[in-house]
PDB file of N, CA and C in Angstrom:
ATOM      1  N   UNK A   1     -15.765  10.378   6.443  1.00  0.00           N
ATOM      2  CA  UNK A   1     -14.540  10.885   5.853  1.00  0.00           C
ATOM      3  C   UNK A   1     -13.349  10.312   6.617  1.00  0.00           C
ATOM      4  N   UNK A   2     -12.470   9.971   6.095  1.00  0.00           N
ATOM      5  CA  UNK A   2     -10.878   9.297   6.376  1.00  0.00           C
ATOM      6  C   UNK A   2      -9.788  10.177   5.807  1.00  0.00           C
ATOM      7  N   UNK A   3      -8.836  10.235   6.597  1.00  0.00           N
ATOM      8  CA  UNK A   3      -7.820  10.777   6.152  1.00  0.00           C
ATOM      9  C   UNK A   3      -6.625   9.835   6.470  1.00  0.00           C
ATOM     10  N   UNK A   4      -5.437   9.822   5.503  1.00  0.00           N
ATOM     11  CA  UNK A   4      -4.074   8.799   4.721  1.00  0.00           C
ATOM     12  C   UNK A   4      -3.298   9.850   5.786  1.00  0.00           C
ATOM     13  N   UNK A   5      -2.489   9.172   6.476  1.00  0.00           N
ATOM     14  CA  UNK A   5      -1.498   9.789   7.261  1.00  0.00           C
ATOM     15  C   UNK A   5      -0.176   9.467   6.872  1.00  0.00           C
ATOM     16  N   UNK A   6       0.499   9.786   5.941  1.00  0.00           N
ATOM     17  CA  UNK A   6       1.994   8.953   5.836  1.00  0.00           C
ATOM     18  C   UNK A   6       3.185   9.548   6.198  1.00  0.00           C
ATOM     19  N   UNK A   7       3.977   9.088   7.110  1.00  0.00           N
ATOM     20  CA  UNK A   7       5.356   9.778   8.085  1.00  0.00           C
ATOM     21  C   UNK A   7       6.368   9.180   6.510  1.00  0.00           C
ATOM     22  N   UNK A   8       6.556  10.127   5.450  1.00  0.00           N
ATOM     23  CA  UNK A   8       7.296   9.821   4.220  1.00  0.00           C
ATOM     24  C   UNK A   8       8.764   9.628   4.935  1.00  0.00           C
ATOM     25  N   UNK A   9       9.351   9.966   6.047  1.00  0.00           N
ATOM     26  CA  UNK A   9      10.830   9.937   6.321  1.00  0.00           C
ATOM     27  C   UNK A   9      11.076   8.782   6.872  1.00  0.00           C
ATOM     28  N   UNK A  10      10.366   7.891   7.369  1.00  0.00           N
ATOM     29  CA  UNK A  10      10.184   6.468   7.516  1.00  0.00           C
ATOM     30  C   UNK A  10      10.368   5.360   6.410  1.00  0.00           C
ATOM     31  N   UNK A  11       9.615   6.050   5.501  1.00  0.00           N
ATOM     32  CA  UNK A  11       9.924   4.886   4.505  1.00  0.00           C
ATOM     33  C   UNK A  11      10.832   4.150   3.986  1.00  0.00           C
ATOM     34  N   UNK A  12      10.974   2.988   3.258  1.00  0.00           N
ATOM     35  CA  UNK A  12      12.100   2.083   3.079  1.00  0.00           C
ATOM     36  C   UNK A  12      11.960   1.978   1.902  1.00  0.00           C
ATOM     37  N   UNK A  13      10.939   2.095   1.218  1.00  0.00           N
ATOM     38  CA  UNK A  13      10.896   1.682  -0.333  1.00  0.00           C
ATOM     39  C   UNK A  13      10.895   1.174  -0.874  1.00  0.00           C
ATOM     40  N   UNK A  14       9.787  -0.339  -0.003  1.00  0.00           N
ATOM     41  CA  UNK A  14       9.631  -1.348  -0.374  1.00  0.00           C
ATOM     42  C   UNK A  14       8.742  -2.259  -1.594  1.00  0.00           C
ATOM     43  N   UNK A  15       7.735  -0.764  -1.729  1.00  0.00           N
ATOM     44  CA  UNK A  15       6.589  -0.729  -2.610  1.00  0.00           C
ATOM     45  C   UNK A  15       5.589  -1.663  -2.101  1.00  0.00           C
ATOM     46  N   UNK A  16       5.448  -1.699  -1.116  1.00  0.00           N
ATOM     47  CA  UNK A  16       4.054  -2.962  -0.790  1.00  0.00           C
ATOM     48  C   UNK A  16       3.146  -1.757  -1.306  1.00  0.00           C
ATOM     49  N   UNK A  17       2.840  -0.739  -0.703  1.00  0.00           N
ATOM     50  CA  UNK A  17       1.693  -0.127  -0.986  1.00  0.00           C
ATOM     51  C   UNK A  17       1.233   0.250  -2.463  1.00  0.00           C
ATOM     52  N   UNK A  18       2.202   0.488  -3.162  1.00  0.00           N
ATOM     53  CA  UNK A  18       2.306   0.682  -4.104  1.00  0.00           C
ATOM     54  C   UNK A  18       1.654  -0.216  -4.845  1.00  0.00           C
ATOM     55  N   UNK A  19       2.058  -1.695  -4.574  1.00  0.00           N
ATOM     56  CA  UNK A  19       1.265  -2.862  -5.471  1.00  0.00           C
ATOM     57  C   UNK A  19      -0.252  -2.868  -4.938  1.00  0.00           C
ATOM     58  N   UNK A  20      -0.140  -2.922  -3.894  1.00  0.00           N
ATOM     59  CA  UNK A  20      -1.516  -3.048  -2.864  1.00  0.00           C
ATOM     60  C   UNK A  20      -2.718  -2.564  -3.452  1.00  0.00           C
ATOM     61  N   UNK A  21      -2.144  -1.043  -3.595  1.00  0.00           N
ATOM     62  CA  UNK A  21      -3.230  -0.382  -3.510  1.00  0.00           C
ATOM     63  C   UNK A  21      -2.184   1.098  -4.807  1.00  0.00           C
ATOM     64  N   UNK A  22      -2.857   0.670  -6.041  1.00  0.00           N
ATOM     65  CA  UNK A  22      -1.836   1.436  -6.890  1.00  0.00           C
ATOM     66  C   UNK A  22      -2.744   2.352  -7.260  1.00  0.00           C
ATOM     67  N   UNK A  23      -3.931   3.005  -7.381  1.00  0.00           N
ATOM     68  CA  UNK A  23      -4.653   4.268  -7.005  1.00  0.00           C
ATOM     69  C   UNK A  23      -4.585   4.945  -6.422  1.00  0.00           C
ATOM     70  N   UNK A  24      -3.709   4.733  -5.081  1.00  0.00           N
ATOM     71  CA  UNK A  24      -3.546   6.078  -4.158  1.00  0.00           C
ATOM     72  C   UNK A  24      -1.734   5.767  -4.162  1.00  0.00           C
ATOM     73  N   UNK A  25      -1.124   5.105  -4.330  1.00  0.00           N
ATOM     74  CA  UNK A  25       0.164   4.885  -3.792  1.00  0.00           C
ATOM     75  C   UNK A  25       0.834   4.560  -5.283  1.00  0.00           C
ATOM     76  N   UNK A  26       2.765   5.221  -5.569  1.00  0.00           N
ATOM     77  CA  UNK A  26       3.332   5.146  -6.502  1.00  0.00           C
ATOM     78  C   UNK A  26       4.408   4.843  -5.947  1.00  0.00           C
ATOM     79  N   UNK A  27       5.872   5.032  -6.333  1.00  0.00           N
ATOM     80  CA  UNK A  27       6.769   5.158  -6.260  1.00  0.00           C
ATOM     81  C   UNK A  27       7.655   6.220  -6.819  1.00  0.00           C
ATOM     82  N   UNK A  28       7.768   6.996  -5.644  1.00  0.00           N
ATOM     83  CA  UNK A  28       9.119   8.489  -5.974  1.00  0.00           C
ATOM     84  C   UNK A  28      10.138   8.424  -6.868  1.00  0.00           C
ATOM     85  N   UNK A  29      10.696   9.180  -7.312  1.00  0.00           N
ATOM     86  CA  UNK A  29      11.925   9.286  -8.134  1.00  0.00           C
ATOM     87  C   UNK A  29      13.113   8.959  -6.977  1.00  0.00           C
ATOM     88  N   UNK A  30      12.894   9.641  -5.673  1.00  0.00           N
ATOM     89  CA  UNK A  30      13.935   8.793  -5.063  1.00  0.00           C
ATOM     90  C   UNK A  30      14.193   7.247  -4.379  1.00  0.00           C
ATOM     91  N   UNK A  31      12.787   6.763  -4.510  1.00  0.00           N
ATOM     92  CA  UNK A  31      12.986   5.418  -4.394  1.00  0.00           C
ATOM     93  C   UNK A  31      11.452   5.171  -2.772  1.00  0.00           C
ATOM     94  N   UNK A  32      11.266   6.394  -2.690  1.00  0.00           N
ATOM     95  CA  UNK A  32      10.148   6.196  -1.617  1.00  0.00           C
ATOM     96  C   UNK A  32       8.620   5.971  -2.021  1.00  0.00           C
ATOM     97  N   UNK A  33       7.736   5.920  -1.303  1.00  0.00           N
ATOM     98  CA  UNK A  33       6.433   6.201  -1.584  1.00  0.00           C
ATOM     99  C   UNK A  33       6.049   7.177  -2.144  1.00  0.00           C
ATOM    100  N   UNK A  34       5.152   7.359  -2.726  1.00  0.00           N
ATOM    101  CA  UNK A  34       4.343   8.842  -2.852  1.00  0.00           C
ATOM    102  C   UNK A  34       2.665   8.693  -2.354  1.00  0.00           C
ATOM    103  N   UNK A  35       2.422   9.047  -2.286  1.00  0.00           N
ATOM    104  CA  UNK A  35       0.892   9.399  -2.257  1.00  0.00           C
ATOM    105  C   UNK A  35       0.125   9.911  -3.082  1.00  0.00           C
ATOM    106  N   UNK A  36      -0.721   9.297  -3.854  1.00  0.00           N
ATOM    107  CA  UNK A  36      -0.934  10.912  -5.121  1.00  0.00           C
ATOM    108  C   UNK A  36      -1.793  11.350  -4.296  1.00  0.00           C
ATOM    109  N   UNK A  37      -1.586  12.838  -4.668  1.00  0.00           N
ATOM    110  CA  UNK A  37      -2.233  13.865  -4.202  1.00  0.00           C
ATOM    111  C   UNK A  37      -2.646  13.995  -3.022  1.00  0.00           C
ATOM    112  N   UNK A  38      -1.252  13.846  -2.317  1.00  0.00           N
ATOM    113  CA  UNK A  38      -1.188  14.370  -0.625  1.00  0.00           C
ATOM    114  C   UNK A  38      -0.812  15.240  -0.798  1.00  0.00           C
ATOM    115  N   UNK A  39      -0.386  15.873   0.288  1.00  0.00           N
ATOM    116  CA  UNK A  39       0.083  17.334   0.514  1.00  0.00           C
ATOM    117  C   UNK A  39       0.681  17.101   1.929  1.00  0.00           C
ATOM    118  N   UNK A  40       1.889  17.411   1.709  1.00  0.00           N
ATOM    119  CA  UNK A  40       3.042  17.443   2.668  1.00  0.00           C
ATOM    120  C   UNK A  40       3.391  18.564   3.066  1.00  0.00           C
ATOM    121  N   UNK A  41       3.522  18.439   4.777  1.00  0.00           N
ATOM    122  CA  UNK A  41       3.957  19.310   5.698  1.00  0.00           C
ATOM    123  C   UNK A  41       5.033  18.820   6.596  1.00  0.00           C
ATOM    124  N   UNK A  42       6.224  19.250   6.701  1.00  0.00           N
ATOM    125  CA  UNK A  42       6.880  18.978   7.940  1.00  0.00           C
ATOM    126  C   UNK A  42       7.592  17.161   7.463  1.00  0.00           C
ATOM    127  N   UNK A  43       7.524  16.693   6.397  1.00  0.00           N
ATOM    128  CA  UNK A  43       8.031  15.371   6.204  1.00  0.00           C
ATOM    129  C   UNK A  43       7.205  14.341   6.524  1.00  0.00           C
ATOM    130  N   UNK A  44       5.373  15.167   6.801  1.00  0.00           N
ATOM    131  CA  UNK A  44       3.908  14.084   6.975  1.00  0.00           C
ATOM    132  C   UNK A  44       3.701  14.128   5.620  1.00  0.00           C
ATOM    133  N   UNK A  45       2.771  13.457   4.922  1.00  0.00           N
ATOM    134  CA  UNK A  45       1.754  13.810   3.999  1.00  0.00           C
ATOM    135  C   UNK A  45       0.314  13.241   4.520  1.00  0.00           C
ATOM    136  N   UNK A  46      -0.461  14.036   3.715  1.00  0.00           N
ATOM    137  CA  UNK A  46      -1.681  13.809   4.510  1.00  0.00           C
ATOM    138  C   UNK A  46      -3.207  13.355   3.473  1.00  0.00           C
ATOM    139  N   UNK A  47      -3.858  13.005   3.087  1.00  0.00           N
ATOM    140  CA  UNK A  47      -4.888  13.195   2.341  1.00  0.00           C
ATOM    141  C   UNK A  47      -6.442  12.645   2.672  1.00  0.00           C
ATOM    142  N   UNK A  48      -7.118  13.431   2.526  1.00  0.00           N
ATOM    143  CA  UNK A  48      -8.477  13.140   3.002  1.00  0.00           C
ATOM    144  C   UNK A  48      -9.151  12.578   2.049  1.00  0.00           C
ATOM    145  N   UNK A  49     -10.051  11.098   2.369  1.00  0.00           N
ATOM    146  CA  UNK A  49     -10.596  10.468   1.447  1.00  0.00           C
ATOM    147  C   UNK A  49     -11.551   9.873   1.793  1.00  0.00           C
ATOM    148  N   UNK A  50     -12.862   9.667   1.009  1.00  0.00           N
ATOM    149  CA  UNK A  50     -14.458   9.150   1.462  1.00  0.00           C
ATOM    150  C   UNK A  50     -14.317   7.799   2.087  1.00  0.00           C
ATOM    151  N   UNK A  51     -13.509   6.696   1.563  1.00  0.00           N
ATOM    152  CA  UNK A  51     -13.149   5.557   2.160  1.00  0.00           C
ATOM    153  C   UNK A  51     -12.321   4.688   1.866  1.00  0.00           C
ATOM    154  N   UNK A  52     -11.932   4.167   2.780  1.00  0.00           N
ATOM    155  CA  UNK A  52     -10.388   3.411   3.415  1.00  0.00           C
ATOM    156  C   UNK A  52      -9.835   2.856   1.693  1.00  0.00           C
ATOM    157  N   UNK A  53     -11.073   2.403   0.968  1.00  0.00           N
ATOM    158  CA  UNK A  53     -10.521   1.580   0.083  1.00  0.00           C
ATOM    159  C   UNK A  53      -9.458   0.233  -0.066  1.00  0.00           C
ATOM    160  N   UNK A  54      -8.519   0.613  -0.705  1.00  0.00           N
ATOM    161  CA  UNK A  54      -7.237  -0.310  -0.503  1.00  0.00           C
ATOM    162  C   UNK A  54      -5.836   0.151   0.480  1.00  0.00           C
ATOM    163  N   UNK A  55      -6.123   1.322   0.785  1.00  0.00           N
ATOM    164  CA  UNK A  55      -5.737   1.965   2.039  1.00  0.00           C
ATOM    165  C   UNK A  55      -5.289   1.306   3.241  1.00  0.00           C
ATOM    166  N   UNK A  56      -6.635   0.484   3.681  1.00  0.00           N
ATOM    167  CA  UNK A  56      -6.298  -0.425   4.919  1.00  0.00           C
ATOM    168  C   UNK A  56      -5.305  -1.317   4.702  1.00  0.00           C
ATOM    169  N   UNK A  57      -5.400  -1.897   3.414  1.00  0.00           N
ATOM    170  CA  UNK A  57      -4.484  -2.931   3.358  1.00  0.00           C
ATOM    171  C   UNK A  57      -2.746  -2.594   3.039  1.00  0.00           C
ATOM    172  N   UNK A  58      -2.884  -1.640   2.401  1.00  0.00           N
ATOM    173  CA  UNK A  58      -1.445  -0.749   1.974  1.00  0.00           C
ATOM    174  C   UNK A  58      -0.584  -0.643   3.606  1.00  0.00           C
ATOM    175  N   UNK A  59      -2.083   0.038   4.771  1.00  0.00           N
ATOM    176  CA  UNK A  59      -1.075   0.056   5.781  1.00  0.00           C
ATOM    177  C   UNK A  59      -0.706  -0.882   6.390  1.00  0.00           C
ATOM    178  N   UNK A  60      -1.348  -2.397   6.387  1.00  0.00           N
ATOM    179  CA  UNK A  60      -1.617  -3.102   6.885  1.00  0.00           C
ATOM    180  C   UNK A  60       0.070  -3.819   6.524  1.00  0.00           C
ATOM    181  N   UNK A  61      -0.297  -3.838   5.181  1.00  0.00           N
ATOM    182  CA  UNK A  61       1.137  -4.355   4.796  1.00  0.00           C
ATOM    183  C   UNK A  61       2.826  -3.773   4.716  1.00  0.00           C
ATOM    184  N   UNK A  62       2.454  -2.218   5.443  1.00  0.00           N
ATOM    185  CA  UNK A  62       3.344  -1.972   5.374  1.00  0.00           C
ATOM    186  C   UNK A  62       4.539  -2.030   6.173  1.00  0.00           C
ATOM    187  N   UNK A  63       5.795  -2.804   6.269  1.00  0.00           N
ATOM    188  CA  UNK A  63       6.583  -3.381   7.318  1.00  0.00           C
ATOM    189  C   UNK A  63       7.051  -2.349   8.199  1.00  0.00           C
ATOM    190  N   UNK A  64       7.369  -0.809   7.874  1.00  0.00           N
ATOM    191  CA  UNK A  64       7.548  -0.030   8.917  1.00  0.00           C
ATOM    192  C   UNK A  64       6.561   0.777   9.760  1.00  0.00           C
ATOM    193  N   UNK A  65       5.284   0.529   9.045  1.00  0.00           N
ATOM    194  CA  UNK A  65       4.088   1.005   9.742  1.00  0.00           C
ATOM    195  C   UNK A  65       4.248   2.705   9.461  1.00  0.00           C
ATOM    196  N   UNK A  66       4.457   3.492   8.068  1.00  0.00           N
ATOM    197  CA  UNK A  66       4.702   4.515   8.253  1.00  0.00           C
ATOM    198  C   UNK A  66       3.360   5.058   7.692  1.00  0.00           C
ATOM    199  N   UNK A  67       1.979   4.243   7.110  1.00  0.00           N
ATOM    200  CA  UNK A  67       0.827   4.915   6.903  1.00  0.00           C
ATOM    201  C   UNK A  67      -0.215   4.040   7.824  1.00  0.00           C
ATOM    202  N   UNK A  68      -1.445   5.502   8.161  1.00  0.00           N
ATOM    203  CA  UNK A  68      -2.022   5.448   9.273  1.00  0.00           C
ATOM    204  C   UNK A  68      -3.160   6.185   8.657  1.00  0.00           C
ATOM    205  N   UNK A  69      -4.391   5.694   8.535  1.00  0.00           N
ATOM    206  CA  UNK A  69      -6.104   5.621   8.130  1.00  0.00           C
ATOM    207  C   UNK A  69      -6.358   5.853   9.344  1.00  0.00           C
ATOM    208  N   UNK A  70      -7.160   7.107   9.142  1.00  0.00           N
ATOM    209  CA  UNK A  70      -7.859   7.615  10.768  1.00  0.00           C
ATOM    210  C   UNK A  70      -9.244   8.113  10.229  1.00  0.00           C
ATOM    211  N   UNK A  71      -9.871   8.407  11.205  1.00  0.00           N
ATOM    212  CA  UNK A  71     -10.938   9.251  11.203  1.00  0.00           C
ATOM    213  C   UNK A  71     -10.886  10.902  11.234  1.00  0.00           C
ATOM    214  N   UNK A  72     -11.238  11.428  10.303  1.00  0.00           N
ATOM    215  CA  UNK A  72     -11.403  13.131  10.229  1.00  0.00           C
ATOM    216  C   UNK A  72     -12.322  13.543  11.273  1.00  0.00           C
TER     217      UNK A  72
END
């Protein structure tokens, strides 16, 4: 199990992830990331998922480094 770590107040709104990896990642009405179906606390979002998928690469590409694939 993996869990999507994303610091949403970081973001720039560049959409890499978004293209990357467009199953887990959209674009907000205000111009940021979303996550589908994270769940946000405190300006984190968080979501637990069986595997990295296109994940790795979303963070990989992302220029402010605001998502982070960990281990549960």
């Amino acid at each position: 199990m993996k869990k999507i770590i994303f610091e949403r107040s970081k973001c720039i709104g560049c959409g890499t992830c978004s293209v990357t990896c467009p199953s887990f990642w959209e674009m907000g009405d205000d111009g940021r990331a979303k996550l589908t179906e994270g769940v946000e606390n405190k300006g984190v979002v968080e979501r637990e998922i069986e595997e990295e998928s296109c994940n790795s690469d979303a963070a990989q590409s992302c220029p402010v480094q605001c998502i982070h694939v960990t281990d549960v």
